[in-house]
Protein backbone atom coordinates (compact mmCIF):
# COMPACT_ATOMS: atom_id res chain seq x y z
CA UNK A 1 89.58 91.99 132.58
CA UNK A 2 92.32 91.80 130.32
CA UNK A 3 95.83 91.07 130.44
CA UNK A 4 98.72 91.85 128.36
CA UNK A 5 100.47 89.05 126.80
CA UNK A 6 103.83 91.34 127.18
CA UNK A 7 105.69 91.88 129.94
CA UNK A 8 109.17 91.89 132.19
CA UNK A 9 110.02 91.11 135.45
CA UNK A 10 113.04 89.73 137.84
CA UNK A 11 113.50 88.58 141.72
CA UNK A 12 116.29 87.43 143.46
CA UNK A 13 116.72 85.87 146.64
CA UNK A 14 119.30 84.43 148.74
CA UNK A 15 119.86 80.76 149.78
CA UNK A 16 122.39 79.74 152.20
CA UNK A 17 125.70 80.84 150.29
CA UNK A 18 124.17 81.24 146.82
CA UNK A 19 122.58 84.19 144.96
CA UNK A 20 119.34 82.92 142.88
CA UNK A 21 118.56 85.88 140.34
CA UNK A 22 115.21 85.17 137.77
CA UNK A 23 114.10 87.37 135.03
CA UNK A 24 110.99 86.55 133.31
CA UNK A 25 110.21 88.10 130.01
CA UNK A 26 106.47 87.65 128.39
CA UNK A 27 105.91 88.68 124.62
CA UNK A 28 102.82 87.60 121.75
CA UNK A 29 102.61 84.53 120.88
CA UNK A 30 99.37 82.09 119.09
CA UNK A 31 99.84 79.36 122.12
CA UNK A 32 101.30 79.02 125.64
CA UNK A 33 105.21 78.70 125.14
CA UNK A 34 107.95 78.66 127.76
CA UNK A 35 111.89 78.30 127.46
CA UNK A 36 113.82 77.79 129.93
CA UNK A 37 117.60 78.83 130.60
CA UNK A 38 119.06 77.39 133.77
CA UNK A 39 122.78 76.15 134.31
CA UNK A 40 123.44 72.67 133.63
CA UNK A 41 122.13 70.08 135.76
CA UNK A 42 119.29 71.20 137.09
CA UNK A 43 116.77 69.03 134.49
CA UNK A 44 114.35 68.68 137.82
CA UNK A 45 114.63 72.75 138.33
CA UNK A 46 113.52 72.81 135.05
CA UNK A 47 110.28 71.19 135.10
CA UNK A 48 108.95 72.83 138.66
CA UNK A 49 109.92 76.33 136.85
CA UNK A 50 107.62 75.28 133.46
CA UNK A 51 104.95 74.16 135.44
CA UNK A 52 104.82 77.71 138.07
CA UNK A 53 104.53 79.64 134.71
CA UNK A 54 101.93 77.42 132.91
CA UNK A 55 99.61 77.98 136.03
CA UNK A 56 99.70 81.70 136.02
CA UNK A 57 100.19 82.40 132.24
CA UNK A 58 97.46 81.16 129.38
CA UNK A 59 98.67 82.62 126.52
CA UNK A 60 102.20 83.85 125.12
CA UNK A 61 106.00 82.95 124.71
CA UNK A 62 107.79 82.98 128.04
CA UNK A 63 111.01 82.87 128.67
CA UNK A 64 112.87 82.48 131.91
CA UNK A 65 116.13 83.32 132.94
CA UNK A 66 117.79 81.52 136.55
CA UNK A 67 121.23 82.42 137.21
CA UNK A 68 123.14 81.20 140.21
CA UNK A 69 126.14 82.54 141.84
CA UNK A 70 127.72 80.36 144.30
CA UNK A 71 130.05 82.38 147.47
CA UNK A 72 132.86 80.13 148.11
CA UNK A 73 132.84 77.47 145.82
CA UNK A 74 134.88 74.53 147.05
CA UNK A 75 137.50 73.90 144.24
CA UNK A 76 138.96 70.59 143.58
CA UNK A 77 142.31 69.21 142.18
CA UNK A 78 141.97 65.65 140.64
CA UNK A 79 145.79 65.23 140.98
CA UNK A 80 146.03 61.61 139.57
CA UNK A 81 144.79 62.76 136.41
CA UNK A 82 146.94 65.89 136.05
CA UNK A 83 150.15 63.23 136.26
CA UNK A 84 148.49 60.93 134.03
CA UNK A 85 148.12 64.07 131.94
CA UNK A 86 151.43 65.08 132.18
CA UNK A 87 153.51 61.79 131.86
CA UNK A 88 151.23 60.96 128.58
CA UNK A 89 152.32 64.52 127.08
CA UNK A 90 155.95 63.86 128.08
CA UNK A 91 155.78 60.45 126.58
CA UNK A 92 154.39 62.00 123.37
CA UNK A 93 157.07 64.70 123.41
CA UNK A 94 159.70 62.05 123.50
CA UNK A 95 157.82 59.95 120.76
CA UNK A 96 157.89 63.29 118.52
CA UNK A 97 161.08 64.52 119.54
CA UNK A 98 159.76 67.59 120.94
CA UNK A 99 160.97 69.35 123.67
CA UNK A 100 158.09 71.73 124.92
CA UNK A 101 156.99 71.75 128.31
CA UNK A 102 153.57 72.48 129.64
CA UNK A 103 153.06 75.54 131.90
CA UNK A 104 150.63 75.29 134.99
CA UNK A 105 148.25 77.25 133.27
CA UNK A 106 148.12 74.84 130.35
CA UNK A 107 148.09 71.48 132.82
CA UNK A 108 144.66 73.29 134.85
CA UNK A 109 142.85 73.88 131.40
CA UNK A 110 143.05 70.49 130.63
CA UNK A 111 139.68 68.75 130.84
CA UNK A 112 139.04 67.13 134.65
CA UNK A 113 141.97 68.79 136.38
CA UNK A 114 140.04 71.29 138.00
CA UNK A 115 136.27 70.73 139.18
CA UNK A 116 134.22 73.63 140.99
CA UNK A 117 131.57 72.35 143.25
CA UNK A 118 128.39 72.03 141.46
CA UNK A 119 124.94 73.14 143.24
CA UNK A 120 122.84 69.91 144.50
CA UNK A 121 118.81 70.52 144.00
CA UNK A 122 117.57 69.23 146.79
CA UNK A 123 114.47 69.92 148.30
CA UNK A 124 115.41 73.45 150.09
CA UNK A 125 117.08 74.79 146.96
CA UNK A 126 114.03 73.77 144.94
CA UNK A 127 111.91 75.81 147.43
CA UNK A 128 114.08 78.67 147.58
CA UNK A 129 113.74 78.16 143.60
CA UNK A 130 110.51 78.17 143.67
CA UNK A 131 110.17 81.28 146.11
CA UNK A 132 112.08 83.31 143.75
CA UNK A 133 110.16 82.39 140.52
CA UNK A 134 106.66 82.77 142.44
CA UNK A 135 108.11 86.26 143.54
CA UNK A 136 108.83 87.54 139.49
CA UNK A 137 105.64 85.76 138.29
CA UNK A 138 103.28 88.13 140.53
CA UNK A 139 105.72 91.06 139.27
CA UNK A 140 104.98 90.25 135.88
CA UNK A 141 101.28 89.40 136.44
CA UNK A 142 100.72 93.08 137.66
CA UNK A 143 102.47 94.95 134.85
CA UNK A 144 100.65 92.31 132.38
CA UNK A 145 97.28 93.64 134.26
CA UNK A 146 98.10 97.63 134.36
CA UNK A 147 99.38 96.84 130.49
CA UNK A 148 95.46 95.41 130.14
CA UNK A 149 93.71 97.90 131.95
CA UNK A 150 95.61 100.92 129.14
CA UNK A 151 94.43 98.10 126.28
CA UNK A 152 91.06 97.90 127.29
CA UNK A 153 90.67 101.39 128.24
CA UNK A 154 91.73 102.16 124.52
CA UNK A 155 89.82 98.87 122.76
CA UNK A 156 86.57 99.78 124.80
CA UNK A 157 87.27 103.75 123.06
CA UNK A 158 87.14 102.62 119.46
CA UNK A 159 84.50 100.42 119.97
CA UNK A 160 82.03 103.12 121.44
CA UNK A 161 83.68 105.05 118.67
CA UNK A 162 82.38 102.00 116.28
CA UNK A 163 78.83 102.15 117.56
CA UNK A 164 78.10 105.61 117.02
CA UNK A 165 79.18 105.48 113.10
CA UNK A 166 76.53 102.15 113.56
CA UNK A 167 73.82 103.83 115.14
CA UNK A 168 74.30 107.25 111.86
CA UNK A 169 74.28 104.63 109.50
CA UNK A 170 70.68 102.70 111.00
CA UNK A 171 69.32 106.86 110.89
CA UNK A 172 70.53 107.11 107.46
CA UNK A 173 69.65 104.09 106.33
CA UNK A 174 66.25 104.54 107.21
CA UNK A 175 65.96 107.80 105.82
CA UNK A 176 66.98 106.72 102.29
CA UNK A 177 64.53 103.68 102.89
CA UNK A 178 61.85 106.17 103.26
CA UNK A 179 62.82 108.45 100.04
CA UNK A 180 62.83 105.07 97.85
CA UNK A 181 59.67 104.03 98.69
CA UNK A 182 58.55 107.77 97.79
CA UNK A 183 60.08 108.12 94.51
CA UNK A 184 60.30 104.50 93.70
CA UNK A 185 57.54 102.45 91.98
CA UNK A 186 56.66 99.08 94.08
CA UNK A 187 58.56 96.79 91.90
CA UNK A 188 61.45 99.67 91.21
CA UNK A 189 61.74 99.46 95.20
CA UNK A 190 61.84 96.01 95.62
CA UNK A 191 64.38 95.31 93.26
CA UNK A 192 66.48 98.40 94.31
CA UNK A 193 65.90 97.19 98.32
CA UNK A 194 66.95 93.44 97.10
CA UNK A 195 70.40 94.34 96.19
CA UNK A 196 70.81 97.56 99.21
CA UNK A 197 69.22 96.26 102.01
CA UNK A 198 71.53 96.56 104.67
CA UNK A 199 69.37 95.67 107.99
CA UNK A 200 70.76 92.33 108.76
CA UNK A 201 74.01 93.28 108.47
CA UNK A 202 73.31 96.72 110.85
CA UNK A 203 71.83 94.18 113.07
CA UNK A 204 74.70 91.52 113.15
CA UNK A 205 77.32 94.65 113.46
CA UNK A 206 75.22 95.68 116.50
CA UNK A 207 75.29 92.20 118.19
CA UNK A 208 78.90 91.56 117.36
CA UNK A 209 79.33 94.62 118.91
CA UNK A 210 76.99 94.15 121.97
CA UNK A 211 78.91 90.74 122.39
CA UNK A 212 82.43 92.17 122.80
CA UNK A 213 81.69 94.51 125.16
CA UNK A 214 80.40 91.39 127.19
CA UNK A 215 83.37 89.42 126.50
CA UNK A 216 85.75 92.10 127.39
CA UNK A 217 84.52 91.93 130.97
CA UNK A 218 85.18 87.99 131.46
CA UNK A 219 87.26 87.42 133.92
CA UNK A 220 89.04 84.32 131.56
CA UNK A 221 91.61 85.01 128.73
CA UNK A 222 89.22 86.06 125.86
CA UNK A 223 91.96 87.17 124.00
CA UNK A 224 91.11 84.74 120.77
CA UNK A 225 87.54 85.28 121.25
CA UNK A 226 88.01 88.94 121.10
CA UNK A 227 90.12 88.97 117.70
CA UNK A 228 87.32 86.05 116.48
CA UNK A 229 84.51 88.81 117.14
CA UNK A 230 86.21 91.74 115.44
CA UNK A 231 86.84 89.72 112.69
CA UNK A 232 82.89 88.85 112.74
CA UNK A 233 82.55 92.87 112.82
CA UNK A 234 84.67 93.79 110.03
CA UNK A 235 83.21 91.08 107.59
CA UNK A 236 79.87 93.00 108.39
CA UNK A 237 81.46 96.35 107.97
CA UNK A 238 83.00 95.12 104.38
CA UNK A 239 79.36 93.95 103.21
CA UNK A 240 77.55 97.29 104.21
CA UNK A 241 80.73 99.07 102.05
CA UNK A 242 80.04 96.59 99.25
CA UNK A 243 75.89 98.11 99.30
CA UNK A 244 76.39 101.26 100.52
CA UNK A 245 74.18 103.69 98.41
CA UNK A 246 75.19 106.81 100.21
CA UNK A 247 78.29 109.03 100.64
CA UNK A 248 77.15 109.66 104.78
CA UNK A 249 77.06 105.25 104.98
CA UNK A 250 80.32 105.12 103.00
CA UNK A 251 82.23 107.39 105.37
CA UNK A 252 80.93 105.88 108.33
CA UNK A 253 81.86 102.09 106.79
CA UNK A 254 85.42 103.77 106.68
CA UNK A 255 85.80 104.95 110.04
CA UNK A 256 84.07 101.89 111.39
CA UNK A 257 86.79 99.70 109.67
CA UNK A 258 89.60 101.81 110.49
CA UNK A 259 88.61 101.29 114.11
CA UNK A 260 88.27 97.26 113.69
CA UNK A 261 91.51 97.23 111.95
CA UNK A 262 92.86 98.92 115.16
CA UNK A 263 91.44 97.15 117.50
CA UNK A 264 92.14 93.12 115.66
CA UNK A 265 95.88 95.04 116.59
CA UNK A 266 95.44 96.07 120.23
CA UNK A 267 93.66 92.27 120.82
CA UNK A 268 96.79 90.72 119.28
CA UNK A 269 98.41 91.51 122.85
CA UNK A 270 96.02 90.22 124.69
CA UNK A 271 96.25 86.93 126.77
């Protein structure tokens, strides 16, 4: 079955007095990537969250989004430091013969006068964490699969599409074979045959072909595998162009790499 490499999705939960809110956006990538963007602080957070994504996503750049809202924070006032603050200033104001003042609103943006209660992660945040991340990952691994099913459902299309054009160019193949050896002297045929003969490349197309229709249905990412065998297809397709002795073969070679080219495109978003 295949999965989409793209894909967006978000939970949010509640833990005691604080609002946990993840969004987890999937898109293409060569190799497994995650980012992370968490508030400061929460290094140990950080690592659970990489690791939940690594075991349900293969392939792809993830990124992941926790924000945290706090009810109530407890706000504190380190008051020592706002005099030492404040005499220092009035000492330099004297030193410079100045005679500004500071406003309140000055003296609480100074660094360490005012500290908000930061969030401990201890083991029942980091399972409500967890909860919450677990809940957007099976979000996003459903749209990821319906996103697969469409893929497939379209790859699987040009493909049948592919072995059709395959199947007119074997029948025409062998009726030019057939003419040749008619009108053609022994030697004139084998030397014509040497340089046209197309049968192990109709063959190879065929088994390329016969092989990603069994790939497709692997349960495992066969994303990679899947662009490796259409490549493997349209090398084929590009030999047959470069012997192709008929107009009917040339058309089909066209279609059949139009289709290839389409699908290496559609298997670029797969996991």
């Amino acid at each position: 079955m295949l999965i989409s490499m793209t894909g967006f999705a978000q939970g949010a939960a509640h833990y005691k007095n604080i609002q946990l809110h993840v969004e987890i956006r999937s898109l293409n990538h060569r190799y497994f990537e995650c980012l992370t963007h968490l508030p400061e602080g929460l290094g140990a957070v950080e690592e659970m969250v990489k690791t939940q994504v690594k075991n349900k996503i293969n392939r792809g750049r993830v990124s992941v989004v926790l924000s945290i809202e706090k009810r109530h924070p407890k706000v504190q006032v380190d008051y020592d430091l706002a005099e030492n603050y404040l005499k220092t200033l009035r000492h330099l104001g004297q030193r410079l013969k100045l005679n500004d003042t500071l406003s309140l609103n000055e003296i609480i943006h100074l660094e360490g006068i005012i500290r908000v209660e930061k969030i401990t992660p201890g083991p029942e945040f980091m399972q409500a964490v967890k909860l919450v991340t677990n809940k957007a990952l099976e979000q996003l691994t459903l749209i990821r699969q319906k996103e697969g099913k469409a893929l497939s459902a379209d790859i699987l299309g040009r493909l049948s599409a592919i072995q059709k054009e395959v199947e007119k160019i074997i029948h025409c193949e062998k009726k030019i074979e057939g003419e040749k050896k008619r009108l053609l002297s022994e030697e004139e045929y084998s030397v014509f045959s040497k340089n046209t003969d197309i049968s192990e490349e109709l063959t190879r197309i065929s088994y390329h072909c016969r092989n990603f229709l069994a790939t497709i249905k692997k349960p495992a990412a066969c994303g990679k595998e899947l662009d490796f065998i259409s490549q493997e297809i349209q090398r084929e397709a590009n030999t047959i162009s470069a012997k192709a002795q008929s107009a009917k073969i040339s058309s089909s070679v066209v279609k059949i790499k139009s289709g290839i080219d389409r699908i290496r495109e559609q298997v670029q978003n797969v996991e």
